[in-house]
N, C-alpha and C. Protein backbone atom coordinates (compact mmCIF):
# COMPACT_ATOMS: atom_id res chain seq x y z
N UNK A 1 -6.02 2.11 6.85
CA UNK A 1 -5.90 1.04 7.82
C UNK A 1 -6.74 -0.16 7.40
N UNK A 2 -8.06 -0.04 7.42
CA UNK A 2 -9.19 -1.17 7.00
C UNK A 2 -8.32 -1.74 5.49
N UNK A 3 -7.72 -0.90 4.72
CA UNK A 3 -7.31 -1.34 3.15
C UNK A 3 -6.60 -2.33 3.24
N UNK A 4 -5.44 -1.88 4.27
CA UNK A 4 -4.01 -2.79 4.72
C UNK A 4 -4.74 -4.32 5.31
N UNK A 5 -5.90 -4.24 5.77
CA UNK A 5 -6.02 -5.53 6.49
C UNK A 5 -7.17 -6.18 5.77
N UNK A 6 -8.12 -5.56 4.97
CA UNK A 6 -8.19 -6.36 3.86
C UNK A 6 -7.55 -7.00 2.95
N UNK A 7 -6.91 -5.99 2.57
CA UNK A 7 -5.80 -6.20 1.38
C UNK A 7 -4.92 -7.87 1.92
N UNK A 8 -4.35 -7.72 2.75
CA UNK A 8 -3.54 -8.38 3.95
C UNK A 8 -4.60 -9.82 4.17
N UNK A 9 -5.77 -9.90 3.95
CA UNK A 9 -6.58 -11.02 4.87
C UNK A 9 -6.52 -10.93 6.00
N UNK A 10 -5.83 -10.04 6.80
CA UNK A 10 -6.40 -10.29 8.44
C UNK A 10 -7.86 -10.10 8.68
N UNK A 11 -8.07 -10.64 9.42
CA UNK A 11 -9.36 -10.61 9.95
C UNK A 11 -9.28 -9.45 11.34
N UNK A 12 -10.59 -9.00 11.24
CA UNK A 12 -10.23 -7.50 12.20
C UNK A 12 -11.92 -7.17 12.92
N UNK A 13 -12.13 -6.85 14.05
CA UNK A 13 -13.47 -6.57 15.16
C UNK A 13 -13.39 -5.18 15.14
N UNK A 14 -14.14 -4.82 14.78
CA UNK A 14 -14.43 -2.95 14.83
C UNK A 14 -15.36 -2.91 15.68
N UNK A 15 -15.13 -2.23 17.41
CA UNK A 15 -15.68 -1.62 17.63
C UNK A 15 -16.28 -0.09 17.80
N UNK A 16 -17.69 0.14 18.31
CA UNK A 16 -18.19 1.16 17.84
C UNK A 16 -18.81 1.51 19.24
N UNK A 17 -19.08 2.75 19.63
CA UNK A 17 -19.58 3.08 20.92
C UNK A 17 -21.52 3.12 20.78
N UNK A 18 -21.83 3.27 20.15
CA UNK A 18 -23.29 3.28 19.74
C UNK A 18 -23.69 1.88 18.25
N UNK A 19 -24.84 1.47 18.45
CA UNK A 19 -25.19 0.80 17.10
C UNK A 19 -25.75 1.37 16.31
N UNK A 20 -26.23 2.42 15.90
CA UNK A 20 -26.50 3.39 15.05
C UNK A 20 -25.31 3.92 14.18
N UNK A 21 -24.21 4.08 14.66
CA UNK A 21 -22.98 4.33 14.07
C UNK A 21 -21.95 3.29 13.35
N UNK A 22 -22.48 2.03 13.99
CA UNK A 22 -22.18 0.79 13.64
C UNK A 22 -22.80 0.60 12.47
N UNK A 23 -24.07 0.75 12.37
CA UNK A 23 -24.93 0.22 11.16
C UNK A 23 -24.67 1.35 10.45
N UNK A 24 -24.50 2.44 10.47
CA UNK A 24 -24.37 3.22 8.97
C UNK A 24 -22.95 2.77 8.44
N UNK A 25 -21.60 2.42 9.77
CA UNK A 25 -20.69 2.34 9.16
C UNK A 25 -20.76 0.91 8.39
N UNK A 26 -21.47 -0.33 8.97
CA UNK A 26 -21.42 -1.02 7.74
C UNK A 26 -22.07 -0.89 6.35
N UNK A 27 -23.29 -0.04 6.35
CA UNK A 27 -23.27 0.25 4.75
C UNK A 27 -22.04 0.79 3.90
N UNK A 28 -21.57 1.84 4.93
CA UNK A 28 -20.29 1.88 3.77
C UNK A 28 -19.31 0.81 3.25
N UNK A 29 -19.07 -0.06 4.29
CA UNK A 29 -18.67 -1.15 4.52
C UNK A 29 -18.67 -1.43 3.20
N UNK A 30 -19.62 -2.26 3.14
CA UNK A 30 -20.44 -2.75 2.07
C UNK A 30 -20.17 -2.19 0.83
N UNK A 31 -20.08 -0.81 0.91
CA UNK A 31 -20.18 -0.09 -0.47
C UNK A 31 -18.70 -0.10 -1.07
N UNK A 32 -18.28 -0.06 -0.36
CA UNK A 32 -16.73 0.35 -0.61
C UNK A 32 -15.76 -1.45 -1.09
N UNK A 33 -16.08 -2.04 -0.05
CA UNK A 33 -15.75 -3.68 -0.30
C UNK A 33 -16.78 -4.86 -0.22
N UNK A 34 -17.78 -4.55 -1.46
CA UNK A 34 -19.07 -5.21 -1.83
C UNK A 34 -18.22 -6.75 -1.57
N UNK A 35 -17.11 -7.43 -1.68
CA UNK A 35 -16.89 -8.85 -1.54
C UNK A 35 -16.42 -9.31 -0.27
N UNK A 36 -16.27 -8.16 0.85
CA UNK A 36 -15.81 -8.41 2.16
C UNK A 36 -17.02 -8.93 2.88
N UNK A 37 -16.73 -10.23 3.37
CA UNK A 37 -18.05 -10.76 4.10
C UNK A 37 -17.55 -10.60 5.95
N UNK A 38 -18.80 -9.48 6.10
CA UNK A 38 -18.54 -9.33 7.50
C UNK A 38 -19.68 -9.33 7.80
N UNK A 39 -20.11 -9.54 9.90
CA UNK A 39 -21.36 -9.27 10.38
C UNK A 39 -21.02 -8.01 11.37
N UNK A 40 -22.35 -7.59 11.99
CA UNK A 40 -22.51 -6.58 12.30
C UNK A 40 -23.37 -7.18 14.16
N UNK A 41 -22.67 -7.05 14.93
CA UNK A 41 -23.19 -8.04 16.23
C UNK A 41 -23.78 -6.40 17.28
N UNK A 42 -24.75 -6.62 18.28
CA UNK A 42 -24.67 -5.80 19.13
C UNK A 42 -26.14 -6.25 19.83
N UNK A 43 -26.36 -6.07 21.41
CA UNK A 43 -27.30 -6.86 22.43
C UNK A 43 -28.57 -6.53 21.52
N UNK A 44 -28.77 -5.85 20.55
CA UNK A 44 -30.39 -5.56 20.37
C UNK A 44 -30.66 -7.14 19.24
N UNK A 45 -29.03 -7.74 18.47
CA UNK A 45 -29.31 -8.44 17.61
C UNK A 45 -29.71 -9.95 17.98
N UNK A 46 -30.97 -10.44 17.84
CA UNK A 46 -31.60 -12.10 18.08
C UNK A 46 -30.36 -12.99 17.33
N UNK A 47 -29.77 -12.50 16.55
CA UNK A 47 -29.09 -13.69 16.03
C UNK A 47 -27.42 -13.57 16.32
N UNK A 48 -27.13 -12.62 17.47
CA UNK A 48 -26.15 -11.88 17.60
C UNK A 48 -25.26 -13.82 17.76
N UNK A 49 -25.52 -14.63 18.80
CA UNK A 49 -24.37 -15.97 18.94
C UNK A 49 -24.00 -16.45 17.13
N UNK A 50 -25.03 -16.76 16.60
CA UNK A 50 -24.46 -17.33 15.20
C UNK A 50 -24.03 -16.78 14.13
N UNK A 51 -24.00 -15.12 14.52
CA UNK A 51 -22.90 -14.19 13.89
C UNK A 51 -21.72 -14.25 14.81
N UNK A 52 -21.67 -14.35 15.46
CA UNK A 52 -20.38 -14.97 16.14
C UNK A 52 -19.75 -15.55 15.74
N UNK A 53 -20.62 -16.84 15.77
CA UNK A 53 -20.29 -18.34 15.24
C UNK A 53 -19.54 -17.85 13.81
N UNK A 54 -20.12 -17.35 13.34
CA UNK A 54 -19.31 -17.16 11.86
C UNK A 54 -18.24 -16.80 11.47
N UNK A 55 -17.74 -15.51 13.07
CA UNK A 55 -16.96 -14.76 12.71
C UNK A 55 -15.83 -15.70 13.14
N UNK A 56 -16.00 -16.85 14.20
CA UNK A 56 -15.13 -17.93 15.14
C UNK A 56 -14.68 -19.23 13.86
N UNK A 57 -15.99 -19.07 13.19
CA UNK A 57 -15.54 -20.48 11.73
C UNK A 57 -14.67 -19.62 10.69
N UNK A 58 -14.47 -18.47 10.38
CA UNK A 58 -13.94 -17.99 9.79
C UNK A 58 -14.59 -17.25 8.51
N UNK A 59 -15.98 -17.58 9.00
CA UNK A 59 -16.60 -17.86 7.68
C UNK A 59 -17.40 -15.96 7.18
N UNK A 60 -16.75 -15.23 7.98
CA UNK A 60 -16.44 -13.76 8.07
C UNK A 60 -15.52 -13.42 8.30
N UNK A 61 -15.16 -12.29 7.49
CA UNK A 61 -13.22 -12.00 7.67
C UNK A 61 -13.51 -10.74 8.91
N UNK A 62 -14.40 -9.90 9.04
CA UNK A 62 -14.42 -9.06 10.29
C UNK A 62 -15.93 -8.75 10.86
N UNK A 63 -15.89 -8.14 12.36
CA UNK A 63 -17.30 -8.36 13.04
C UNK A 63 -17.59 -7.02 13.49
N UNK A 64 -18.42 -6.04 12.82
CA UNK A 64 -18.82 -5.04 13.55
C UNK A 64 -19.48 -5.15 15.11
N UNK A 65 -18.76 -4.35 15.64
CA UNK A 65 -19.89 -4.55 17.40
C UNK A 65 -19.75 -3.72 18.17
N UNK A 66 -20.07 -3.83 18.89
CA UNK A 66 -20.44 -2.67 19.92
C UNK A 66 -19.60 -3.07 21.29
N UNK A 67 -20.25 -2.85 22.76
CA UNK A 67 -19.32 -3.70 23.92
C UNK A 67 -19.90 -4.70 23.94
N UNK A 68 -20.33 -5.19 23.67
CA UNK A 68 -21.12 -6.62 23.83
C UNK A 68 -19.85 -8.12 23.66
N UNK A 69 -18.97 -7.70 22.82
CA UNK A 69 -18.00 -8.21 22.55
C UNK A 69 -16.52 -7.93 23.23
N UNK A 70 -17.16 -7.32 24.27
CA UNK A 70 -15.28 -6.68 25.24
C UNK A 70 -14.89 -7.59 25.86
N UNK A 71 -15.68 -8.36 26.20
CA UNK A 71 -15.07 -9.40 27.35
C UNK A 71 -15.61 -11.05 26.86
N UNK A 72 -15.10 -12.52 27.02
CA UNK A 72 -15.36 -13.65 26.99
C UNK A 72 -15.92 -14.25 25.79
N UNK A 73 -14.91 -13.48 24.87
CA UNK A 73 -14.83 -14.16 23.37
C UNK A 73 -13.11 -14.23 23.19
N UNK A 74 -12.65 -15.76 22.27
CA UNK A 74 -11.29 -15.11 22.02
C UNK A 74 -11.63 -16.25 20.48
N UNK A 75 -10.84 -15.12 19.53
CA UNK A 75 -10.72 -15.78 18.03
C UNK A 75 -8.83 -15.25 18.30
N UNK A 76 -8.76 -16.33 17.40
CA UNK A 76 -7.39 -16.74 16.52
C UNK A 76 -6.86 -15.17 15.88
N UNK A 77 -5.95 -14.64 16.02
CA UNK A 77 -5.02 -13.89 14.91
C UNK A 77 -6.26 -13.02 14.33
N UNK A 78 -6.57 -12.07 15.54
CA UNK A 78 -7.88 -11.21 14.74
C UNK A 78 -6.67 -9.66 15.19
N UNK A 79 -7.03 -8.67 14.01
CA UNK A 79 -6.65 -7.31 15.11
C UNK A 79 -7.88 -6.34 15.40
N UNK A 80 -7.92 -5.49 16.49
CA UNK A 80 -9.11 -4.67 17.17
C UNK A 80 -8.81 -3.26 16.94
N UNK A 81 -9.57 -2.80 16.52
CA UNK A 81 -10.18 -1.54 16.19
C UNK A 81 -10.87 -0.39 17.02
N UNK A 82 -11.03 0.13 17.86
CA UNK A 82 -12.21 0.91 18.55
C UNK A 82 -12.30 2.06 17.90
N UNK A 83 -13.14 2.42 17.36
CA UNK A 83 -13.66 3.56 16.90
C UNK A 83 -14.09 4.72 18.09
N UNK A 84 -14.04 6.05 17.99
CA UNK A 84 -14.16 6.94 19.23
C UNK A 84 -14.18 6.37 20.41
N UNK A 85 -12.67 6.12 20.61
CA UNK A 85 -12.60 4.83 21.59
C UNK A 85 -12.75 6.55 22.75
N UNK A 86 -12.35 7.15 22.33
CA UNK A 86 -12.95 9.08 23.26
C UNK A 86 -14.35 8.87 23.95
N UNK A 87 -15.10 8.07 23.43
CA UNK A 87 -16.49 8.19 23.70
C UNK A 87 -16.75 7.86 24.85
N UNK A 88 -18.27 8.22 25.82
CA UNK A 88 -18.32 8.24 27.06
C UNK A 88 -18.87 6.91 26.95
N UNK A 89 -19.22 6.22 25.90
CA UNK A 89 -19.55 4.76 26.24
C UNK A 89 -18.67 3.61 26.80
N UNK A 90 -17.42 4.26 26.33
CA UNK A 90 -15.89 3.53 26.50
C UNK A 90 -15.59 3.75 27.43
N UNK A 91 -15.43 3.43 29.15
CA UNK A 91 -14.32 3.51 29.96
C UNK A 91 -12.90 2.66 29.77
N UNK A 92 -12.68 3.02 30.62
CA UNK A 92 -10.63 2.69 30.85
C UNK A 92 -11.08 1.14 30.60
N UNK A 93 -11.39 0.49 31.68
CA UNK A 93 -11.58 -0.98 31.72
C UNK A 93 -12.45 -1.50 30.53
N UNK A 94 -12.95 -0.74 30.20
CA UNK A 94 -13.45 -1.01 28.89
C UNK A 94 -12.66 -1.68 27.32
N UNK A 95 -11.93 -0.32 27.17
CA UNK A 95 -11.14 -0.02 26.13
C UNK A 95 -9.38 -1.33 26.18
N UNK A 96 -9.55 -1.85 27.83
CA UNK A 96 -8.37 -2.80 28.41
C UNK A 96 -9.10 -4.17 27.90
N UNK A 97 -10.33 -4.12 28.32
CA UNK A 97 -10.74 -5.05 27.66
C UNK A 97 -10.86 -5.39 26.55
N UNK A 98 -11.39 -4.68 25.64
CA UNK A 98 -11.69 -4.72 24.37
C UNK A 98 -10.05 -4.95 23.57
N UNK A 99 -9.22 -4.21 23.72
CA UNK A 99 -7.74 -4.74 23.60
C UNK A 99 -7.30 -6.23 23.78
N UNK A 100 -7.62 -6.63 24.85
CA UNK A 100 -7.80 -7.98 25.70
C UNK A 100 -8.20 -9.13 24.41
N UNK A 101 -8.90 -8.70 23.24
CA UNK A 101 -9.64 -9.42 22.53
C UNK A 101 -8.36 -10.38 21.31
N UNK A 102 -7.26 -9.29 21.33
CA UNK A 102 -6.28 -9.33 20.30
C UNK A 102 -4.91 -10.29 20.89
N UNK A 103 -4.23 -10.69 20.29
CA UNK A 103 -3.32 -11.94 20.91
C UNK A 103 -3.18 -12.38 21.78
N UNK A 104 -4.29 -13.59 21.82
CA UNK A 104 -4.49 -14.13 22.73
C UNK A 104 -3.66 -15.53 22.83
N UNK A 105 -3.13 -15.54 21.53
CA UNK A 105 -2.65 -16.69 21.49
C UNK A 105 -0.68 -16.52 21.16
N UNK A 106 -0.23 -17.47 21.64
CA UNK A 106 1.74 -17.71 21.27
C UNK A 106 1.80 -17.00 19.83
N UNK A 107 0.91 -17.71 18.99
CA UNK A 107 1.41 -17.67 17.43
C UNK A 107 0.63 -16.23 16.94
N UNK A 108 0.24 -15.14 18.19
CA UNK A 108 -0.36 -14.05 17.35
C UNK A 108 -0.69 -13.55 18.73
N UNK A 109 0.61 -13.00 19.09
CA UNK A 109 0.61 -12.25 20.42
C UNK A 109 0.95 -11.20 20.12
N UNK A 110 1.28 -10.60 18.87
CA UNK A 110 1.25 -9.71 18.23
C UNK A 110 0.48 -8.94 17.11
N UNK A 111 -0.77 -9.52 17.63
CA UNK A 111 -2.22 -8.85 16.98
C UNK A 111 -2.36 -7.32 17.35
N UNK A 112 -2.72 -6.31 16.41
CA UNK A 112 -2.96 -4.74 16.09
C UNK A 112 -4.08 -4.83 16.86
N UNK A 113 -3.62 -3.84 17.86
CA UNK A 113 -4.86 -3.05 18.29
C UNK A 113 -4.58 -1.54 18.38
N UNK A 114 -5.15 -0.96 17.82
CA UNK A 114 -5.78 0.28 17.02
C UNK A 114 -6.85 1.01 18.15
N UNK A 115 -6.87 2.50 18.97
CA UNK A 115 -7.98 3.37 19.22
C UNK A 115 -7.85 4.59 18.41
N UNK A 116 -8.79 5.24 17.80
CA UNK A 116 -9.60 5.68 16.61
C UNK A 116 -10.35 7.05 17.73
N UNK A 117 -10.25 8.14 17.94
CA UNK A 117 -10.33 9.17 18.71
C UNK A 117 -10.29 10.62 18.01
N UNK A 118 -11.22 11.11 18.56
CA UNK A 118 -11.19 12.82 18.20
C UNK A 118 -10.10 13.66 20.00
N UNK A 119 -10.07 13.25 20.66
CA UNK A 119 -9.34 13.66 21.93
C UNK A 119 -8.39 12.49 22.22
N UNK A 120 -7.31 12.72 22.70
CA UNK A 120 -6.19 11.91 23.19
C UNK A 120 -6.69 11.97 25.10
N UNK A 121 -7.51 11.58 25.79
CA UNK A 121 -7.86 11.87 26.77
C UNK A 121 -6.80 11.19 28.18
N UNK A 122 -6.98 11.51 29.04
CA UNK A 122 -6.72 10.38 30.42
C UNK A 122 -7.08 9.41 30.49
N UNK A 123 -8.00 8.75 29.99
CA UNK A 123 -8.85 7.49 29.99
C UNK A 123 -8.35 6.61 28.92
N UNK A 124 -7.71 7.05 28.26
CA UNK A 124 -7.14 6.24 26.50
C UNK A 124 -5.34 6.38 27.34
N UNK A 125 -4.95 7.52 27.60
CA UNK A 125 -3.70 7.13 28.11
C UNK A 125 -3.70 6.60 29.17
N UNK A 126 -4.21 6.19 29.98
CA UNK A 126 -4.46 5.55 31.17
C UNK A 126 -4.11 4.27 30.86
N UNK A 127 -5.10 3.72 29.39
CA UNK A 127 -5.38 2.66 29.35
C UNK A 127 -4.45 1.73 28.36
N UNK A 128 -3.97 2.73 27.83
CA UNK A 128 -3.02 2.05 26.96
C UNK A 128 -1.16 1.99 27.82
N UNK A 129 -1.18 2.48 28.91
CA UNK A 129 -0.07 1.97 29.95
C UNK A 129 -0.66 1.02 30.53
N UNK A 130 -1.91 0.78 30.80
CA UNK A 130 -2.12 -0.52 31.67
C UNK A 130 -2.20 -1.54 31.03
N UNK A 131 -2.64 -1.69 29.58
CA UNK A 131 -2.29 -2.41 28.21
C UNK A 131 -0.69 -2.81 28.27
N UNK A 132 0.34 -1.92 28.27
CA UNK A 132 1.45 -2.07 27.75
C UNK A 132 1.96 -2.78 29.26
N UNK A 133 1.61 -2.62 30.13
CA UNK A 133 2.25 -3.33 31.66
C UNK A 133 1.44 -4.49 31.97
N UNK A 134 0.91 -4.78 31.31
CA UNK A 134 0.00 -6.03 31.03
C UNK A 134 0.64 -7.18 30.65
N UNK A 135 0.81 -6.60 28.92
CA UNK A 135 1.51 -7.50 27.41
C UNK A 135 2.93 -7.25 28.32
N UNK A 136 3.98 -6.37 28.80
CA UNK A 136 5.25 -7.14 30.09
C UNK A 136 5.27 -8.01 30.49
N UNK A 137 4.38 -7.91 31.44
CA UNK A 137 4.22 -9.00 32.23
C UNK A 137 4.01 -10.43 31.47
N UNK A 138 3.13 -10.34 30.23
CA UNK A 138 2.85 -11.65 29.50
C UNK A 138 4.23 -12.16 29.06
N UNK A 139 5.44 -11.33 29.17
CA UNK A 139 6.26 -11.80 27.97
C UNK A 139 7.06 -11.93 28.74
N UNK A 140 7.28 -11.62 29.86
CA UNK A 140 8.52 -11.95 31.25
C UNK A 140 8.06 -13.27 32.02
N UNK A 141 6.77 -14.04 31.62
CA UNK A 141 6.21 -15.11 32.25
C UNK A 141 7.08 -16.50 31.51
């Protein structure tokens, strides 16, 4: 998945339910695509707005984060990721939100969003019908 959208240039937000899991997964990050310039955002980080900023100038192709980023950010033609979107950090409205992040716009209302799970739970199917009766409604407007 990550290959296809490197490979591809999309630009892509991985979230993560903990920042501990975040930060080991960007070392691999790193290891694996030493020329992929991404940041790594989450409430403990002081410089968390102007990694933002970077990821909004373009001037990072993807943004590790946590929920800090579920709600009242919108970038251009990004696709979303949740990693153990299963996790008890993730509720329903959560995971709607964090979806919420991906075509936001006419020209990329068809941005990938991706949940990443060890259980297929009630809370992920819940949320991905209220997702899909959502994006309806957007497209019958």
């Amino acid at each position: 998945m990550l290959s296809s959208l490197i490979k591809s240039q999309t630009r892509f937000m991985l979230f993560f339910p903990r920042i501990p899991e975040m930060l080991q997964f960007a070392v691999s990050l790193q290891k694996k695509w030493p020329n992929l310039k991404f940041v790594t955002v989450s409430s403990k980080d002081s410089e968390r707005l102007k990694k933002v900023q970077q990821f909004r100038e373009e001037r990072a192709s993807a943004i590790l984060t946590t929920t800090i980023l579920e709600r009242g950010v919108t970038f251009h033609k990004v696709a979303v990721i949740v990693i153990d979107a299963d996790s008890e950090e993730f509720s329903k409205t959560a995971l709607i939100q964090i979806a919420g992040r991906a075509g936001r716009f006419k020209d990329a209302a068809d941005d990938l969003v991706h949940f990443f799970y060890q259980y297929y739970d009630q809370k992920i199917k819940s949320a991905c019908c209220q997702i899909k009766q959502i994006n309806q409604q957007a497209v019958n407007k």
